[in-house]
N, C-alpha and C. Protein backbone atom coordinates (compact mmCIF):
# COMPACT_ATOMS: atom_id res chain seq x y z
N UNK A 1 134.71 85.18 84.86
CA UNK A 1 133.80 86.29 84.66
C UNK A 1 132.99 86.50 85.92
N UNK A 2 132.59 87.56 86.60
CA UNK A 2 132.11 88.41 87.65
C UNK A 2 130.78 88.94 86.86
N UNK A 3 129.51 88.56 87.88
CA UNK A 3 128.46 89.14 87.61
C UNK A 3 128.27 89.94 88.38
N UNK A 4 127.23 91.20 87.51
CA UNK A 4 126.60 92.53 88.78
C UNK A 4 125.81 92.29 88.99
N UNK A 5 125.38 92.18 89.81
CA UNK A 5 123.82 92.80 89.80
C UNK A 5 123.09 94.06 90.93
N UNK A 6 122.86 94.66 89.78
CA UNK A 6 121.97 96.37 90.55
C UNK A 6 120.63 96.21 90.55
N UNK A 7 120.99 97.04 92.00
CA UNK A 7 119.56 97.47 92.26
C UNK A 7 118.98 98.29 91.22
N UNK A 8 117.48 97.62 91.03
CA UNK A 8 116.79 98.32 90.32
C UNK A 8 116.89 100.31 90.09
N UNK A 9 116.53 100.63 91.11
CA UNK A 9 116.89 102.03 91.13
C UNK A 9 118.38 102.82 90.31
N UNK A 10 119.41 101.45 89.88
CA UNK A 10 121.09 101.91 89.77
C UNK A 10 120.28 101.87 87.98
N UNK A 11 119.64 100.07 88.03
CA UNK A 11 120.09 99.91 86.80
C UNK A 11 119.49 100.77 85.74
N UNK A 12 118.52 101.63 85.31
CA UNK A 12 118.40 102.29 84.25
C UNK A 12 119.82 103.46 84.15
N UNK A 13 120.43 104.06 85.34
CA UNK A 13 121.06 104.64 85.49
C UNK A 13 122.16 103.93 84.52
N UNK A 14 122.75 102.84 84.84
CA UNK A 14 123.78 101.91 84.14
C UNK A 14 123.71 102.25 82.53
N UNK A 15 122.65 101.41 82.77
CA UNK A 15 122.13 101.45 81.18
C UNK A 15 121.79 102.54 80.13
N UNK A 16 122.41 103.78 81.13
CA UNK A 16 122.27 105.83 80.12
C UNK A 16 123.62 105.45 79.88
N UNK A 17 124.57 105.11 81.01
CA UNK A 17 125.40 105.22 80.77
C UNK A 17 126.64 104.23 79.67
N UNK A 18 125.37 102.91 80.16
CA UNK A 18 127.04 101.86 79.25
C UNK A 18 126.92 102.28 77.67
N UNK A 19 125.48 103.01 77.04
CA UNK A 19 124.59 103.82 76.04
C UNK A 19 125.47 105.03 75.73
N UNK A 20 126.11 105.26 76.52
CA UNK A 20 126.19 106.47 76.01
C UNK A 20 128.52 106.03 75.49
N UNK A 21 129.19 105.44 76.68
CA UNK A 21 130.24 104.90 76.47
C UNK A 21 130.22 103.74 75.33
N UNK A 22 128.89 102.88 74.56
CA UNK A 22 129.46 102.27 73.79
C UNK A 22 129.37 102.84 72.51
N UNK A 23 127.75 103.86 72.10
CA UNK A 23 127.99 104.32 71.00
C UNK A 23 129.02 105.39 70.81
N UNK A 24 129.53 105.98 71.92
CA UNK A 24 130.52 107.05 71.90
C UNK A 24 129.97 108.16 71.05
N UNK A 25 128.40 108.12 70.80
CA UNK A 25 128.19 109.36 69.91
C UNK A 25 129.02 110.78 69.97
N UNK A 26 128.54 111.01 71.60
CA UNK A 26 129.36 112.30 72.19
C UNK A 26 130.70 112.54 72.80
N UNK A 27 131.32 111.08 72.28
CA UNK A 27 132.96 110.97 72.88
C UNK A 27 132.76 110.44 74.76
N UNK A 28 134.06 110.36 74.92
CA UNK A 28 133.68 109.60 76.75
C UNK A 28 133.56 111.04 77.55
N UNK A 29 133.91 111.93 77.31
CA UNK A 29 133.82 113.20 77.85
C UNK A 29 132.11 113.09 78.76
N UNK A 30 130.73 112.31 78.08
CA UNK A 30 129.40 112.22 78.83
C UNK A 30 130.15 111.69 79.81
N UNK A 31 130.36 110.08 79.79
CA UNK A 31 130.58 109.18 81.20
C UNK A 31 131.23 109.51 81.88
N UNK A 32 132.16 110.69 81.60
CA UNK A 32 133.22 110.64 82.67
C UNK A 32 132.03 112.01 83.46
N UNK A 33 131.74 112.93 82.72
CA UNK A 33 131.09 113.44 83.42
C UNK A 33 129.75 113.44 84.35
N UNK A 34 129.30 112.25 83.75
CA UNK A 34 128.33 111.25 84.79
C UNK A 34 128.77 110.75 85.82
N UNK A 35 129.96 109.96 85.66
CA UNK A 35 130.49 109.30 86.59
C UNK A 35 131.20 109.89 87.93
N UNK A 36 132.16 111.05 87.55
CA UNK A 36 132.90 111.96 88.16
C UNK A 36 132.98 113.64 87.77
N UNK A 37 131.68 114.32 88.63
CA UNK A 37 131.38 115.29 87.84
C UNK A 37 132.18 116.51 88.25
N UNK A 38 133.06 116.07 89.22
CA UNK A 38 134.18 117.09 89.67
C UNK A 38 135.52 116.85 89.04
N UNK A 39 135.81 116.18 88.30
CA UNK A 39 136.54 116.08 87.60
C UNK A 39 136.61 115.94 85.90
N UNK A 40 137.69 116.30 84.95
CA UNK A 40 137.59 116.70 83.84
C UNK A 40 138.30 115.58 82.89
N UNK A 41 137.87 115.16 82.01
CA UNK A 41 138.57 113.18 81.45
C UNK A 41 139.43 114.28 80.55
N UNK A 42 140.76 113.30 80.60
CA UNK A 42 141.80 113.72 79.80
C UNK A 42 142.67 112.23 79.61
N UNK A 43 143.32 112.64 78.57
CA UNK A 43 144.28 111.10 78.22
C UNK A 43 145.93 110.76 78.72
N UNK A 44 146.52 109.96 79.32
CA UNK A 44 147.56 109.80 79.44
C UNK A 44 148.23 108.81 78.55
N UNK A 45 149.29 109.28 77.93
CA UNK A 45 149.59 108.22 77.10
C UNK A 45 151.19 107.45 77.74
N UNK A 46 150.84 106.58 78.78
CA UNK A 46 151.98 105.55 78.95
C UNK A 46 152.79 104.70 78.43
N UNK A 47 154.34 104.72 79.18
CA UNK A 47 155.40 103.32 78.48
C UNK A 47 155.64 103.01 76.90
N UNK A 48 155.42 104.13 76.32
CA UNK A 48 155.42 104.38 74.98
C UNK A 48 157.51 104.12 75.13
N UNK A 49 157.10 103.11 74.15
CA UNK A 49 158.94 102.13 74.14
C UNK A 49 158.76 101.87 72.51
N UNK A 50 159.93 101.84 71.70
CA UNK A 50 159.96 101.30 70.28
C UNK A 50 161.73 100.68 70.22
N UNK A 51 161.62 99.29 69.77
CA UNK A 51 162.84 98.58 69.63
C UNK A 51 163.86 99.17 69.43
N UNK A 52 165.10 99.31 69.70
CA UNK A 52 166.19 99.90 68.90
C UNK A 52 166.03 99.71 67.74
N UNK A 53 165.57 98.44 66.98
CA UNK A 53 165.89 98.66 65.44
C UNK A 53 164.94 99.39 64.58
N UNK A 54 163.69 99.31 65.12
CA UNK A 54 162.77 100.86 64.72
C UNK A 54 162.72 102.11 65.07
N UNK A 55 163.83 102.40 66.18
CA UNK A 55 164.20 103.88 66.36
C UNK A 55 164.10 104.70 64.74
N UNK A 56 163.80 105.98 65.08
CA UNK A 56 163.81 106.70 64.26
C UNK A 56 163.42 106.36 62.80
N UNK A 57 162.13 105.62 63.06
CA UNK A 57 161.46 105.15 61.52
C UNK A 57 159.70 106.03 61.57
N UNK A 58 159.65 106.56 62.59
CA UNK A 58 158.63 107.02 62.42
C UNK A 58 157.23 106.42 63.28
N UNK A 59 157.53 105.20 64.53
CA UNK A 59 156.93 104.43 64.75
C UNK A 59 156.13 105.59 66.19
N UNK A 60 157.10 105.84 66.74
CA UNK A 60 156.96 106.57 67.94
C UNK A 60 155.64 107.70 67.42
N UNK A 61 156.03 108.71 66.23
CA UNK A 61 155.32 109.99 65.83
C UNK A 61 154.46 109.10 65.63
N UNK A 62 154.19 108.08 64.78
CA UNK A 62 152.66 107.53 64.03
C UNK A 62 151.80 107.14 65.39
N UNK A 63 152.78 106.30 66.50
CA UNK A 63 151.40 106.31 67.80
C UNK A 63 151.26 107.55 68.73
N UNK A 64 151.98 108.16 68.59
CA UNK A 64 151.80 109.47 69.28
C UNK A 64 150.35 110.38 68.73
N UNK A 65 150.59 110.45 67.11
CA UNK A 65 149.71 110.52 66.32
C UNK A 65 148.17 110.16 66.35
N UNK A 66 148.26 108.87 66.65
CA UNK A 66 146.99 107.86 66.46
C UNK A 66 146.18 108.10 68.22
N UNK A 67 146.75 108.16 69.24
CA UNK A 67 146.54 108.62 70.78
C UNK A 67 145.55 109.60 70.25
N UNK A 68 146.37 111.19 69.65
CA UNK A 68 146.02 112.23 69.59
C UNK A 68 144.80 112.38 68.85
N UNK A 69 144.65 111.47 67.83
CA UNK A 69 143.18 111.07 67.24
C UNK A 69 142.54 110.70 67.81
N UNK A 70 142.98 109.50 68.77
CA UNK A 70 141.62 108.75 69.89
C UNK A 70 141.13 109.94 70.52
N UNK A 71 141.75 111.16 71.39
CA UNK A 71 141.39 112.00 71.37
C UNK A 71 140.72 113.58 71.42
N UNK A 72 140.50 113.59 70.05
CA UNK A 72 139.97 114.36 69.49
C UNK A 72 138.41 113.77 69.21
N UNK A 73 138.86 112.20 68.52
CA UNK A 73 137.48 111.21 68.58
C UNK A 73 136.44 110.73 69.66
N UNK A 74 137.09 110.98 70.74
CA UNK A 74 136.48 110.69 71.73
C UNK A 74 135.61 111.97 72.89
N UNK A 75 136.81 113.20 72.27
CA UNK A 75 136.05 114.73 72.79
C UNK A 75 136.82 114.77 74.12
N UNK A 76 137.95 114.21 73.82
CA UNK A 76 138.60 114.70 75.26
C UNK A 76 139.72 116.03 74.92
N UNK A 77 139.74 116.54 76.00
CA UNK A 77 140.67 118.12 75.48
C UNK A 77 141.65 117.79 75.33
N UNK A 78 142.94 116.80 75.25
CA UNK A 78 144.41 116.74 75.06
C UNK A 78 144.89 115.58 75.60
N UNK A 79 146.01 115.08 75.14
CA UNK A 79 146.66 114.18 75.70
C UNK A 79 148.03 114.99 76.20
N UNK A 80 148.12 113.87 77.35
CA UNK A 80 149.43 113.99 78.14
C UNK A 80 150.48 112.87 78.46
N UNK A 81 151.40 113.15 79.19
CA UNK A 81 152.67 112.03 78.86
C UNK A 81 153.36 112.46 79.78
N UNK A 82 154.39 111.50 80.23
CA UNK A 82 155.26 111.59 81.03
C UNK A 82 156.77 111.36 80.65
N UNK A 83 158.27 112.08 80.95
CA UNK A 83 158.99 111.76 80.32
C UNK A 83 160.54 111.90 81.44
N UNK A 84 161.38 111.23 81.12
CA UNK A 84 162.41 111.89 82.20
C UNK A 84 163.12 113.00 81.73
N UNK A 85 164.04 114.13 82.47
CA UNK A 85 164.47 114.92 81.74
C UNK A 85 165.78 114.64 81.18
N UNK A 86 166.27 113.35 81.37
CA UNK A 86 167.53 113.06 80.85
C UNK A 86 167.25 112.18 79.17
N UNK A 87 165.79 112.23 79.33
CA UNK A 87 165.47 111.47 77.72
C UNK A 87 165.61 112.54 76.68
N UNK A 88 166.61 112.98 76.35
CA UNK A 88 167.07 114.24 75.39
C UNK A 88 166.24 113.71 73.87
N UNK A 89 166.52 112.32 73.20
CA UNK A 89 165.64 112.06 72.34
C UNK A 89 164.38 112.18 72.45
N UNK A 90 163.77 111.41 73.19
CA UNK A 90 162.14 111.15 73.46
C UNK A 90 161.91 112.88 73.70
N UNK A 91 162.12 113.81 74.45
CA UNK A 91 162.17 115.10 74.33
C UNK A 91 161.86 115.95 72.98
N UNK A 92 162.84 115.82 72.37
CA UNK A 92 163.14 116.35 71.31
C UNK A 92 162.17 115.97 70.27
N UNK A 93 161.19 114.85 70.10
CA UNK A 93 160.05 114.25 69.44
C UNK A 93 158.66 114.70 70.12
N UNK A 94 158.70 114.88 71.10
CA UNK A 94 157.78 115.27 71.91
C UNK A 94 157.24 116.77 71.70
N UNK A 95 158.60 117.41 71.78
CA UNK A 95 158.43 119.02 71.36
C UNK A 95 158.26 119.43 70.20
N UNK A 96 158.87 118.32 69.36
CA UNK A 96 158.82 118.31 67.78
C UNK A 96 157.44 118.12 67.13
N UNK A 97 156.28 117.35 67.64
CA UNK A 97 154.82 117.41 67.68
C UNK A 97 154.16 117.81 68.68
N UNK A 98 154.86 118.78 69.42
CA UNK A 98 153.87 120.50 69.77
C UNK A 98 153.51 120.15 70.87
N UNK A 99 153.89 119.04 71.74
CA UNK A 99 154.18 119.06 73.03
C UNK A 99 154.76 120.14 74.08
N UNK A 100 154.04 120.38 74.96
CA UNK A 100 154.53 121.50 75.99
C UNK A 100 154.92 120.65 77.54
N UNK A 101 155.50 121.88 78.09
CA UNK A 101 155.82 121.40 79.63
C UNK A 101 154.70 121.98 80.45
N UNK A 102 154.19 121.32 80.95
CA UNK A 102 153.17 121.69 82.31
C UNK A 102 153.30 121.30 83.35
N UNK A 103 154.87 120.23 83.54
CA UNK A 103 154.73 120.06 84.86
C UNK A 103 156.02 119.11 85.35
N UNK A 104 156.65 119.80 86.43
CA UNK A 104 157.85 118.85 86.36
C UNK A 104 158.04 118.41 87.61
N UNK A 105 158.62 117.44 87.87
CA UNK A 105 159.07 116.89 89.13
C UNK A 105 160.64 116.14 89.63
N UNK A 106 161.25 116.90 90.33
CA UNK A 106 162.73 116.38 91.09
C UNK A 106 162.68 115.12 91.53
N UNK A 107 161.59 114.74 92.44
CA UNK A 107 162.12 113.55 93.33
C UNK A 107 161.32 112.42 92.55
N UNK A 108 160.95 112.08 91.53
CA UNK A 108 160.30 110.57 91.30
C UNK A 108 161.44 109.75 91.17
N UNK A 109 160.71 108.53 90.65
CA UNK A 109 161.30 107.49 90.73
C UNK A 109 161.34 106.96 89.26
N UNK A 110 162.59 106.87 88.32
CA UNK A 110 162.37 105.84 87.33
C UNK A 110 163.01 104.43 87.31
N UNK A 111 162.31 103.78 86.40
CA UNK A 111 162.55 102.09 86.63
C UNK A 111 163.37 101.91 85.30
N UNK A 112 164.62 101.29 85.68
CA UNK A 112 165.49 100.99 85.16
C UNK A 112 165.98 99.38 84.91
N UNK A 113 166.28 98.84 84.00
CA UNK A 113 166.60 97.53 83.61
C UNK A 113 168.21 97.31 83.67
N UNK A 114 168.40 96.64 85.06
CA UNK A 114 170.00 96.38 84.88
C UNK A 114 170.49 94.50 84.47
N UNK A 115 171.19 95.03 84.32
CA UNK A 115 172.03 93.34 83.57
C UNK A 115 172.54 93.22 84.99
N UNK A 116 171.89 91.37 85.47
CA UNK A 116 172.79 90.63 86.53
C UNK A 116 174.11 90.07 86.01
N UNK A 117 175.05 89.42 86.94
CA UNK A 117 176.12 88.76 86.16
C UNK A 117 175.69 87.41 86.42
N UNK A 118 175.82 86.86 85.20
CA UNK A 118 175.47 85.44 85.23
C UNK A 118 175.71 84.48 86.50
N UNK A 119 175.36 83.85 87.24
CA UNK A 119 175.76 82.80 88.02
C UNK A 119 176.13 81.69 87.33
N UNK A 120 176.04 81.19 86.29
CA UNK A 120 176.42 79.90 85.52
C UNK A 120 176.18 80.11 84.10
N UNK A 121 176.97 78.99 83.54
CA UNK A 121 177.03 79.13 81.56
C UNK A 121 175.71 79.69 81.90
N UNK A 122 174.97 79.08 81.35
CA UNK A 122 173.55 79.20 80.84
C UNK A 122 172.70 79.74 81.78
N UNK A 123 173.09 80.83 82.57
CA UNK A 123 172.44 82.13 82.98
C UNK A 123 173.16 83.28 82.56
N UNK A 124 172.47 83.63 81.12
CA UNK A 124 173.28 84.71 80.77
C UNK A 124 172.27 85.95 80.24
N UNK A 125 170.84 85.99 80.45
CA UNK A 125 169.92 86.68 80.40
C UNK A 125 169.23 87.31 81.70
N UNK A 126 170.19 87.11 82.83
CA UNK A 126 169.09 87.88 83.97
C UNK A 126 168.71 89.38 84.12
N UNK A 127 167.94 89.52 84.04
CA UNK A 127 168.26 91.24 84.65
C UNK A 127 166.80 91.51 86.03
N UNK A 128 166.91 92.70 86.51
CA UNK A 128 166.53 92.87 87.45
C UNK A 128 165.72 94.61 87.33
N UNK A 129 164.85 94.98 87.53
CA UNK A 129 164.28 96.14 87.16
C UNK A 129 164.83 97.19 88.61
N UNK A 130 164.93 98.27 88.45
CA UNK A 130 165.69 99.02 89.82
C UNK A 130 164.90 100.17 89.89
N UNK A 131 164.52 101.04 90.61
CA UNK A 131 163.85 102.09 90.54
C UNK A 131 165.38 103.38 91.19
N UNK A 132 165.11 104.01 90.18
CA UNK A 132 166.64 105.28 90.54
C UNK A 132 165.53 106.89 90.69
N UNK A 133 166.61 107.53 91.50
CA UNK A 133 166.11 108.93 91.02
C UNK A 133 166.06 109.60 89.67
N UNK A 134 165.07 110.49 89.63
CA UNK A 134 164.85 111.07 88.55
C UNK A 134 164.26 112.50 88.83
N UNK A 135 164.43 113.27 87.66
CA UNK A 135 163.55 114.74 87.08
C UNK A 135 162.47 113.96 85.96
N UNK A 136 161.21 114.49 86.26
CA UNK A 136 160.30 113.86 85.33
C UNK A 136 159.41 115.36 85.26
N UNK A 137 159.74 115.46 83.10
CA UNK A 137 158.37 116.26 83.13
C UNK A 137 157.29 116.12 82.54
N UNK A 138 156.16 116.11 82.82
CA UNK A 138 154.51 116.08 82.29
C UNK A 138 154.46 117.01 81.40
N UNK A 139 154.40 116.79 80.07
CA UNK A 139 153.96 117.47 78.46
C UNK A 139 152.51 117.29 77.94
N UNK A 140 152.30 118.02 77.71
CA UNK A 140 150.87 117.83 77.16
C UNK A 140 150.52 118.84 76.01
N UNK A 141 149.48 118.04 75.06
CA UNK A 141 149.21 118.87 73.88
C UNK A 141 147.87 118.93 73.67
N UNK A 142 147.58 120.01 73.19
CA UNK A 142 145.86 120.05 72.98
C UNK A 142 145.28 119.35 71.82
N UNK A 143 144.13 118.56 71.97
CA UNK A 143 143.60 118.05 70.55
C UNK A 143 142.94 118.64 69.88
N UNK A 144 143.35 118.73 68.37
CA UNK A 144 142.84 119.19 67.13
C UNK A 144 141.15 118.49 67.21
N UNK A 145 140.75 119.81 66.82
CA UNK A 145 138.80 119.32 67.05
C UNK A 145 138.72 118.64 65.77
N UNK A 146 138.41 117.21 65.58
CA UNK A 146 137.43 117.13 64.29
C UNK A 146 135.92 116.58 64.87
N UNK A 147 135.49 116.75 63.36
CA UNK A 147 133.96 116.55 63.18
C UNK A 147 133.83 115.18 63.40
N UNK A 148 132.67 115.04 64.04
CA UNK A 148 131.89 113.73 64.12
C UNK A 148 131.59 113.21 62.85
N UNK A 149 132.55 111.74 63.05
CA UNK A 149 131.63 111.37 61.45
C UNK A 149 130.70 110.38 61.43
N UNK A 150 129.87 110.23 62.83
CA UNK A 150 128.68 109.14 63.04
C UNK A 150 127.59 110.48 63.17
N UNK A 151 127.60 111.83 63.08
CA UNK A 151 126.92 112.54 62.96
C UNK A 151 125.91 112.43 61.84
């Protein structure tokens, strides 16, 4: 554990703010705008992965779901995501809960999991992560306003 310590002059400043991020009365939308007032807080929702054997049970929509609540709860305008364009499934779920395209890109990079060939019996689990070309597009959906219920 790392201690701060502020100058007097910071710390009441601190203390509007860690006030205002822990009760979350007004969502993080205050701190971010305290913190960075040229810029606008929005959510990214990353590495969203579900096992093959829970494919298509509903696991993916329910956290996609639950993101989109954080929020709305928190007073941020929308979540966003990243996807490749060869993920025809993950796509097709994405658009299917009202996901849009806002933004695409030719040259990134995705990371890929390849199978080594074993060097011996009992190396038969290696793999190696690879970064390949890709089309990647940025989707994003607006959050449904609800009411404060610490109001």
């Amino acid at each position: 554990l790392a201690a701060l310590t502020l100058h007097p002059s910071e710390q009441a400043r601190w203390e509007r703010l860690s006030e205002l991020y822990v009760t979350r009365q007004r969502g993080l939308r205050p701190l971010v705008s305290e913190l960075l007032p040229a810029c606008t807080a929005a959510a990214l929702l990353t590495d969203l992965a579900v096992s093959p054997a829970w494919r298509r049970c509903g696991v993916a929509r329910h956290l996609c779901g639950h993101g989109e609540r954080l929020c709305s709860d928190w007073g941020l305008p929308g979540l966003a995501l990243k996807v490749e364009e060869a993920n025809g499934a993950a796509r097709r779920l994405y658009g299917g809960l009202g996901y849009e395209e806002v933004f695409r890109r030719d040259d990134e990079m995705a990371t890929r999991v390849a199978r080594l060939p074993a060097v011996t019996r009992a190396d038969t689990a290696r793999t190696l992560l690879r970064n390949v070309p890709s089309s990647v597009l940025t989707l994003a959906k607006r959050a449904e306003e609800r009411k404060n219920e610490r109001e």
